[in-house]
N, C-alpha and C. Protein backbone atom coordinates (compact mmCIF):
# COMPACT_ATOMS: atom_id res chain seq x y z
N UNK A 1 33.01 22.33 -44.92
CA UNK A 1 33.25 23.56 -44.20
C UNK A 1 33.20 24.73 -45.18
N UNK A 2 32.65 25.87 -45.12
CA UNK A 2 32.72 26.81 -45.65
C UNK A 2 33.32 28.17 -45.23
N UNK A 3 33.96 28.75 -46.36
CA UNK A 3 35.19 29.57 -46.34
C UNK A 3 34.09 31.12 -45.81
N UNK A 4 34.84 31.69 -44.92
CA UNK A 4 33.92 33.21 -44.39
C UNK A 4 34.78 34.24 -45.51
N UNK A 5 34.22 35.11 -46.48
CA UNK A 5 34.78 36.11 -46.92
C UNK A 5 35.40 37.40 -46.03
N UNK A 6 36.35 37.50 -45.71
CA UNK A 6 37.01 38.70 -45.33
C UNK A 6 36.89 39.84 -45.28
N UNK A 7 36.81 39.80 -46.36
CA UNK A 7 36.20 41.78 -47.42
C UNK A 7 35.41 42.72 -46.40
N UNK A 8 34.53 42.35 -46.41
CA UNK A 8 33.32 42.58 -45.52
C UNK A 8 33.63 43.34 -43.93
N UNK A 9 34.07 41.90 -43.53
CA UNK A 9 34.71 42.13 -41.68
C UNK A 9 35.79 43.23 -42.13
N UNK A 10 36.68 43.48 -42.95
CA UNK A 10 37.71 44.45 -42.83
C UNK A 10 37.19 45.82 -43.51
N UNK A 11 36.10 45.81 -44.60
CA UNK A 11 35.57 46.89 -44.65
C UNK A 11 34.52 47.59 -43.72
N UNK A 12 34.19 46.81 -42.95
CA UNK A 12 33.52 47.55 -41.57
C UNK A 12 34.47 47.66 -40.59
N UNK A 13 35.65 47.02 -40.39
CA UNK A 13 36.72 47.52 -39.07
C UNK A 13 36.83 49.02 -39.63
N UNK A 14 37.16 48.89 -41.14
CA UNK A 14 38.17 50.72 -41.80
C UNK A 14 36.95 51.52 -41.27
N UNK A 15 35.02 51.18 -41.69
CA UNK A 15 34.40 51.79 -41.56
C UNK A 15 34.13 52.29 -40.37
N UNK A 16 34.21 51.32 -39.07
CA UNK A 16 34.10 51.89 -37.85
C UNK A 16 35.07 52.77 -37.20
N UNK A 17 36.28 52.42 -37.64
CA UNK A 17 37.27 53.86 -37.17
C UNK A 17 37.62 54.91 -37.63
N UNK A 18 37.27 54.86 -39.12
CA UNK A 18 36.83 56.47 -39.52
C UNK A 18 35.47 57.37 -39.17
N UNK A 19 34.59 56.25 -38.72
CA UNK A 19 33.33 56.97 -38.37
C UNK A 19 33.73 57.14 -36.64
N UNK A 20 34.26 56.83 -35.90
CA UNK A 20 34.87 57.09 -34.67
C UNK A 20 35.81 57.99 -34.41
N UNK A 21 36.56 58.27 -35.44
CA UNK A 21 37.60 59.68 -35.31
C UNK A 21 36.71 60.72 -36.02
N UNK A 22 35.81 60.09 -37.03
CA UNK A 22 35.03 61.50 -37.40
C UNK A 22 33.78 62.22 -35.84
N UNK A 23 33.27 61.42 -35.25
CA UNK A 23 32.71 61.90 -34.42
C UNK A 23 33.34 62.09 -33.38
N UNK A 24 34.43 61.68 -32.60
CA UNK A 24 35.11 62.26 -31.77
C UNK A 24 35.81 63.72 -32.20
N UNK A 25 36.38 63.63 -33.29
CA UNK A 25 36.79 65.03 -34.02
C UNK A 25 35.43 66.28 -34.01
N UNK A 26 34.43 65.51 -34.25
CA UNK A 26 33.09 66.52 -34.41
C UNK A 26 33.23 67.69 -33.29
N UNK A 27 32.84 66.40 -31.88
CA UNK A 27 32.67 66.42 -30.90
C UNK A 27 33.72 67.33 -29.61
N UNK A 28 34.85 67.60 -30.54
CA UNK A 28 36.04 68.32 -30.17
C UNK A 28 36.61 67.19 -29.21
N UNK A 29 36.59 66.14 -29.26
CA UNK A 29 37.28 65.19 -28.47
C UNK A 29 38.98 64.73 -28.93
N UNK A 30 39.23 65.19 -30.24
CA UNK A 30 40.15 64.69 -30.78
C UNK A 30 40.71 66.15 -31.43
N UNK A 31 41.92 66.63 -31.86
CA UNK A 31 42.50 68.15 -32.16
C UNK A 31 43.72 67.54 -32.37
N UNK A 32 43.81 67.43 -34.22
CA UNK A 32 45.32 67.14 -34.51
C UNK A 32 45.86 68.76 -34.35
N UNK A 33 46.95 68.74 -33.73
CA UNK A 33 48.12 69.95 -33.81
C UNK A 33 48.58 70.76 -34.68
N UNK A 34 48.45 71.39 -34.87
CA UNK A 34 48.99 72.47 -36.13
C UNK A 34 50.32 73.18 -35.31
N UNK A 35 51.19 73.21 -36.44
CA UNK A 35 52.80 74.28 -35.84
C UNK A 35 52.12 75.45 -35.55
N UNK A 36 50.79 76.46 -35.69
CA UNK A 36 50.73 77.53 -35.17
C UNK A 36 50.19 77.26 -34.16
N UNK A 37 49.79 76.41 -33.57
CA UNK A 37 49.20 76.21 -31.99
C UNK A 37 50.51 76.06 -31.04
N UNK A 38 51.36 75.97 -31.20
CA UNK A 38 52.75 75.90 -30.58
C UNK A 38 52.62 77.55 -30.39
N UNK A 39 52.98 77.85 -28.63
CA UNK A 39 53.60 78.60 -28.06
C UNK A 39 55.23 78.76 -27.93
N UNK A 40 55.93 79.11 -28.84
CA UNK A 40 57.50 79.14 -28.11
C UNK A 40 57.62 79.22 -27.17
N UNK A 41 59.00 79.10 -26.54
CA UNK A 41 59.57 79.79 -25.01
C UNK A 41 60.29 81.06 -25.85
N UNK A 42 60.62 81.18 -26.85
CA UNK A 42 61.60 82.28 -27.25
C UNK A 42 60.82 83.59 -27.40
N UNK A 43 59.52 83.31 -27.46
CA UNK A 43 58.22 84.55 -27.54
C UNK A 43 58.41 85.25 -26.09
N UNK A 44 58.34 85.07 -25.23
CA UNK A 44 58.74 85.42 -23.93
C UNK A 44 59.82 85.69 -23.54
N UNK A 45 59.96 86.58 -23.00
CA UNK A 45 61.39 87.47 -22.09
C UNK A 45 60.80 87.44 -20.47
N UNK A 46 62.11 87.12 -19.42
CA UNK A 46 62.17 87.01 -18.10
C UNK A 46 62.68 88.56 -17.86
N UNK A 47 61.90 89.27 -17.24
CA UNK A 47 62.47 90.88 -16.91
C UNK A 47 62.95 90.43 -15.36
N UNK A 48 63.88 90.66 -15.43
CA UNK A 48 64.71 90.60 -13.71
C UNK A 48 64.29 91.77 -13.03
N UNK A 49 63.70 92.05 -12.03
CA UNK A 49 62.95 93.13 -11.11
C UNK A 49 64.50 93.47 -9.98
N UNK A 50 64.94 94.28 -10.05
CA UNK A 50 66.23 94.91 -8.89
C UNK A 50 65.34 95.99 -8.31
N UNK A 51 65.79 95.46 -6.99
CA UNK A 51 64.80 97.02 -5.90
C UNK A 51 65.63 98.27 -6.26
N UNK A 52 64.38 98.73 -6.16
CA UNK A 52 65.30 100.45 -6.82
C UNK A 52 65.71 101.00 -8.43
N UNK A 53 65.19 99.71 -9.18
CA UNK A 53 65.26 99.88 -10.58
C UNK A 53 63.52 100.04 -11.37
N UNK A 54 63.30 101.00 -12.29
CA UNK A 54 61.94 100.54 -13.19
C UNK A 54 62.46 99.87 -14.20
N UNK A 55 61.32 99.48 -14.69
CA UNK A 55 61.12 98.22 -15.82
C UNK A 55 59.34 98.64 -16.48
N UNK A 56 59.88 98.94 -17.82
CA UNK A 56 58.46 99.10 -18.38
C UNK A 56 57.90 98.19 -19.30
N UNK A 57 56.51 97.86 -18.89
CA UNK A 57 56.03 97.09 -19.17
C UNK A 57 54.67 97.03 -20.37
N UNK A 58 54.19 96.87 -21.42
CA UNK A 58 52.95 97.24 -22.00
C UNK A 58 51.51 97.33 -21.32
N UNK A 59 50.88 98.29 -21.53
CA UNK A 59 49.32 98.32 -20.79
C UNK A 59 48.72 97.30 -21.21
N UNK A 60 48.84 96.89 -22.63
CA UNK A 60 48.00 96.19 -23.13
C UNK A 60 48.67 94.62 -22.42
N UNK A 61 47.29 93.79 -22.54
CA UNK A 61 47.95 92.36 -21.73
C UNK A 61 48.18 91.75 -22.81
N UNK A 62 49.14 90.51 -22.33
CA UNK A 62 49.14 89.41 -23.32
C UNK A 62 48.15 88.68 -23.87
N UNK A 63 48.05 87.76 -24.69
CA UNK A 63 46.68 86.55 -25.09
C UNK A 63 46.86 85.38 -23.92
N UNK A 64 47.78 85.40 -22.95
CA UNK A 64 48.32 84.30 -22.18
C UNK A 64 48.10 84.23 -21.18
N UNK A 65 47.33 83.18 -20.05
CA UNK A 65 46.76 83.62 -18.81
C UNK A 65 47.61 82.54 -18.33
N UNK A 66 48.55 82.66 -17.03
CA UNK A 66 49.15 81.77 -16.47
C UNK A 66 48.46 81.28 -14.92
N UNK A 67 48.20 79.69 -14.29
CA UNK A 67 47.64 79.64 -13.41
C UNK A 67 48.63 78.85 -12.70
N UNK A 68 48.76 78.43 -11.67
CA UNK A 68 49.74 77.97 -10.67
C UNK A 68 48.78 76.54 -10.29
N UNK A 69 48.83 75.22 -10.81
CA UNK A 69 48.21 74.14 -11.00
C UNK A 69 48.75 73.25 -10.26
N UNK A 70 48.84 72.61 -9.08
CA UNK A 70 49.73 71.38 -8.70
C UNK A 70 51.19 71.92 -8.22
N UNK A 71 51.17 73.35 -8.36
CA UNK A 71 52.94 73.49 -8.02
C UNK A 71 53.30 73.58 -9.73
N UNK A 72 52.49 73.66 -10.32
CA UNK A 72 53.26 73.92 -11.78
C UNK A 72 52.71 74.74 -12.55
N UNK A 73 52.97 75.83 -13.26
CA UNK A 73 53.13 76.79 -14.19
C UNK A 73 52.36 76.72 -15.19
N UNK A 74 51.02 76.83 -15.61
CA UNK A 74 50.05 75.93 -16.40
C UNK A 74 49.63 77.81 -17.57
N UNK A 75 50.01 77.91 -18.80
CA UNK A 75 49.28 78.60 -19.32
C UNK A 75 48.21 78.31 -19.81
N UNK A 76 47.65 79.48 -20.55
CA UNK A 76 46.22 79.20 -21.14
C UNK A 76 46.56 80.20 -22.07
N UNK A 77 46.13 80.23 -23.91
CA UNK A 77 45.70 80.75 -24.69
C UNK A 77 44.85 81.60 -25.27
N UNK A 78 44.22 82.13 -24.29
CA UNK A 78 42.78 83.39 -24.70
C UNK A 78 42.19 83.41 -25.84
N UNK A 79 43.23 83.51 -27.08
CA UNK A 79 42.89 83.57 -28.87
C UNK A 79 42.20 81.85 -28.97
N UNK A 80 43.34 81.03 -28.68
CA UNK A 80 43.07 79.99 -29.07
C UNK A 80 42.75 79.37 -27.99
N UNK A 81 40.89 78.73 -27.99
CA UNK A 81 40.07 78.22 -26.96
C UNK A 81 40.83 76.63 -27.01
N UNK A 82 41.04 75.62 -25.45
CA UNK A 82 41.57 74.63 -25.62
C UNK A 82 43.18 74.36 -25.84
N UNK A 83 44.38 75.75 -26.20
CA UNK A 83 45.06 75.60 -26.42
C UNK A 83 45.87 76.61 -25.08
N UNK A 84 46.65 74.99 -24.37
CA UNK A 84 47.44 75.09 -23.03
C UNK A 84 48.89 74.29 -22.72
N UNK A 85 49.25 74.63 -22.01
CA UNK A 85 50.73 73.70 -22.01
C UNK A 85 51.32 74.13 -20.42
N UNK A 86 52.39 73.81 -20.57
CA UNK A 86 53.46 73.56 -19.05
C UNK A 86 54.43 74.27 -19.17
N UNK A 87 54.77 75.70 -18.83
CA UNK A 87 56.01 76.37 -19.05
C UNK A 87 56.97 75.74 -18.58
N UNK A 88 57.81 75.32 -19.45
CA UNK A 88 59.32 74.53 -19.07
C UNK A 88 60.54 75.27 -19.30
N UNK A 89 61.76 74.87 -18.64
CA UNK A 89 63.02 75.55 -19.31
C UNK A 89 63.80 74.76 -20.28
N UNK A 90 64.83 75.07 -20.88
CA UNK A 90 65.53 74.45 -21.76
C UNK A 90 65.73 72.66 -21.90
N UNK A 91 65.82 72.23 -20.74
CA UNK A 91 65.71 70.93 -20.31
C UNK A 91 64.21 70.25 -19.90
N UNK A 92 63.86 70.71 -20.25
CA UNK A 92 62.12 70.26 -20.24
C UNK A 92 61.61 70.19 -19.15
N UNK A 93 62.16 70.53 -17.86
CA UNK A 93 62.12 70.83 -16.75
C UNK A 93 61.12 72.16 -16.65
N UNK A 94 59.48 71.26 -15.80
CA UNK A 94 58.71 72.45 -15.53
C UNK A 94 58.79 73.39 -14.62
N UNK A 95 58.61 74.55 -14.81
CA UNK A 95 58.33 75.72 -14.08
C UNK A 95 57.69 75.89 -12.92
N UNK A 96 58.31 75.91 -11.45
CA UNK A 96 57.05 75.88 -10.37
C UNK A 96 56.48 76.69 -10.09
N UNK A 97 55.68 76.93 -9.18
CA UNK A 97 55.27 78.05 -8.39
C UNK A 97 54.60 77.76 -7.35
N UNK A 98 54.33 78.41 -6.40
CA UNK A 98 53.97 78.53 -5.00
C UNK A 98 52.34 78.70 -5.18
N UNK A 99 51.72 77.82 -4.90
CA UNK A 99 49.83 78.02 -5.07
C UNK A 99 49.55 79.28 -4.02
N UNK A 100 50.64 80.11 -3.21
CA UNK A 100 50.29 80.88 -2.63
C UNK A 100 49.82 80.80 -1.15
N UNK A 101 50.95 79.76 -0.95
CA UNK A 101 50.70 79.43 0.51
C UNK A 101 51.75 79.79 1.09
């Protein structure tokens, strides 16, 4: 019986999954996280609207486009293409909203 060398089969497993995260990465299929792609919640302030009160607001808009997805609170990033999340509150509990029905 003859012995199969190893070497080989395990230097093509390492080879095939670095050449698989390199082309999925190419391909934008794969996006490790960076701490500046994080949106806080603390960046944002809730202005309470009272009838009969103003509240001023900047002309200029935010980088942040919010869409109402499923009943849930879905931003979007403008600066950063691909970079989105789930407005939640303190308890990780998402944010709803009414699709406007």
């Amino acid at each position: 019986m003859r012995e199969v060398n190893p070497i080989p089969l395990i230097l093509t497993g390492i080879g095939s999954i670095c050449t698989t995260v390199a082309v999925l990465s190419y391909y934008g299929y794969l996006h490790i996280a960076q701490p500046e792609d994080a949106l806080l919640l603390s960046e944002f302030t809730m202005l309470k609207t009272v009838p009969g009160e103003d509240y001023k607001v900047s002309l200029k808009p935010a980088s942040q486009v919010a869409q109402c997805i499923d009943g849930v609170l879905v931003m979007f990033d403008l600066e950063q293409k691909g970079l989105s999340g789930v407005l939640v509150d303190q308890r990780k509990q998402a944010v709803r909203c009414s699709d406007g029905q």
